[in-house]
Structure formats: C-alpha cells, structure tokens
C-alpha atoms as a PDB file:
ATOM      1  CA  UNK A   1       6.451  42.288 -30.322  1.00  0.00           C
ATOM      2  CA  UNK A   2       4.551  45.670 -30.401  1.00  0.00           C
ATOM      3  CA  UNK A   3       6.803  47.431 -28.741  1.00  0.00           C
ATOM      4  CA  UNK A   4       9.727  45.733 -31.144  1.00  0.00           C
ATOM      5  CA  UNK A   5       8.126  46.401 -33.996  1.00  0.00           C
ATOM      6  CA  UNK A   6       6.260  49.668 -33.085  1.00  0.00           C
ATOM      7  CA  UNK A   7       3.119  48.500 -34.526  1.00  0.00           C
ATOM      8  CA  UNK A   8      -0.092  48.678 -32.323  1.00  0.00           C
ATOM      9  CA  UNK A   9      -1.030  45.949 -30.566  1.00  0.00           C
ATOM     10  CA  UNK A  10      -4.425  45.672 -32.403  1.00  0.00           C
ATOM     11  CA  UNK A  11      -2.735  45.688 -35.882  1.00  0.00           C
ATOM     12  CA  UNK A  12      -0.820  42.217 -34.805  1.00  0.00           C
ATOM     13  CA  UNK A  13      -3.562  40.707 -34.036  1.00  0.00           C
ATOM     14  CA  UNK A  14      -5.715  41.399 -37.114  1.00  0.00           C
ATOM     15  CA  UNK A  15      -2.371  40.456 -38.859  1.00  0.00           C
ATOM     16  CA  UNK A  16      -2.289  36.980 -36.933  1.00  0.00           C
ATOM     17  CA  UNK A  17      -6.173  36.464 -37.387  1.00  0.00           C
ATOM     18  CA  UNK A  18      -6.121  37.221 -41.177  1.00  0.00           C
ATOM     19  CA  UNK A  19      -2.941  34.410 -41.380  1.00  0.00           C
ATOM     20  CA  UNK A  20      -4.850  31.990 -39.409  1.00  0.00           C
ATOM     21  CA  UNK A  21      -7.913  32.083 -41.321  1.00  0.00           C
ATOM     22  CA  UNK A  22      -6.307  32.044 -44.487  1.00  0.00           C
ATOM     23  CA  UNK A  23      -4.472  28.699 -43.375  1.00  0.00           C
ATOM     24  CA  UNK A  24      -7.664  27.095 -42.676  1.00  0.00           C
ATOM     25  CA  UNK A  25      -9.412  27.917 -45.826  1.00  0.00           C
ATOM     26  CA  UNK A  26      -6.865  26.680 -47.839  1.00  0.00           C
ATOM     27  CA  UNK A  27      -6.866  23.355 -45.962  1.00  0.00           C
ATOM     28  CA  UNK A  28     -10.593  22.678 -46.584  1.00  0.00           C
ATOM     29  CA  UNK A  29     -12.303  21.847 -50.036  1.00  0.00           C
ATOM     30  CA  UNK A  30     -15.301  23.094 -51.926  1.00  0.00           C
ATOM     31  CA  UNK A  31     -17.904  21.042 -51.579  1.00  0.00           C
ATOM     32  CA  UNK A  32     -17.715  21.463 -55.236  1.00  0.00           C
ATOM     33  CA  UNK A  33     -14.883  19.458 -55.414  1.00  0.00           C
ATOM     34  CA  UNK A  34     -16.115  16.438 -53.802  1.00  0.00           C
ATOM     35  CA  UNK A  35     -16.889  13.399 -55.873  1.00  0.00           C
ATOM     36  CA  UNK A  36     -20.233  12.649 -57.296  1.00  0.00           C
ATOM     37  CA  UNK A  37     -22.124   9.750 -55.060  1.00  0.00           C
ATOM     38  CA  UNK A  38     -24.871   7.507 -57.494  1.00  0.00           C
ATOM     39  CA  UNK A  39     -27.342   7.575 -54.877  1.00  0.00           C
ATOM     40  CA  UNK A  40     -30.088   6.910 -57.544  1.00  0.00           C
ATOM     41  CA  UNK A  41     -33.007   8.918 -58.324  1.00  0.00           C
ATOM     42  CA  UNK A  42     -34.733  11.748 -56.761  1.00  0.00           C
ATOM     43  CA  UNK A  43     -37.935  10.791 -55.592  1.00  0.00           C
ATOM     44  CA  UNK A  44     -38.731  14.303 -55.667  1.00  0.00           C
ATOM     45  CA  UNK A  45     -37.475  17.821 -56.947  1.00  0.00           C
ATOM     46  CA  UNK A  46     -35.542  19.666 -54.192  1.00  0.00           C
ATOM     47  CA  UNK A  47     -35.765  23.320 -54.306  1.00  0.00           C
ATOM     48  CA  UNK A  48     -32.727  25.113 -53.778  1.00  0.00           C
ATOM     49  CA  UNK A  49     -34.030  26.355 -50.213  1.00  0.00           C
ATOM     50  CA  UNK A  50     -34.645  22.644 -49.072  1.00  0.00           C
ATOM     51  CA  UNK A  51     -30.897  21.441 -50.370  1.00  0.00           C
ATOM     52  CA  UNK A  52     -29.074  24.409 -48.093  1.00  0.00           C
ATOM     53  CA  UNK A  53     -31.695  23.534 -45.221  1.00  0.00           C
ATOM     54  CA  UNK A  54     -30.319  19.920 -45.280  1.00  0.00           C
ATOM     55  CA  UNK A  55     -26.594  21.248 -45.569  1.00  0.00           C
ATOM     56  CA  UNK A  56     -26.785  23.407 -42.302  1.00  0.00           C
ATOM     57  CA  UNK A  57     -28.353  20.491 -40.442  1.00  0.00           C
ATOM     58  CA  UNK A  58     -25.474  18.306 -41.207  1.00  0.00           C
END
C-alpha cells in the first residue's frame, strides 16, 4: 500500500492506529453516563484520592 500510495510506511500505520483507537473510544461510555445505583448511605466521606484508588483496582 506504501508503495501504491507513495506514503511512508510509518505514516500508514499512525493513520491505521489513530482509526483504530478512535473506533474503540466511541464504542465505550463515560462512566458519567452510567446510571445512578441507590446503594444507600456513605458510612463515611470518600476523598477524591480514595474514589480513583477504588476505580483502578476494579
């Protein structure tokens, strides 16, 4: 296709990455998005640290 096109090998690639990352962001959702779960109450304040600690483990 390079030599088709006369475009470097390397700028195909990038080109192909770029599309195939852009696919799979658009097929995920925000976690914003996500419908609120009535767990109940807090029994204590998270801090903002804590909450992303907890996401990464998951």
């Amino acid at each position: 296709m390079a030599a088709r096109t006369g475009r470097p090998v390397a700028e195909l690639i990038r080109h192909a990455m770029t599309e195939y990352l852009d696919r799979e962001r658009r097929g995920r959702s925000s976690v914003l998005e996500l419908p609120a779960h009535d767990s109940g109450e807090l029994r204590e304040p998270w801090t903002r640290s804590e909450v992303l600690d907890e996401m990464r483990e998951r």
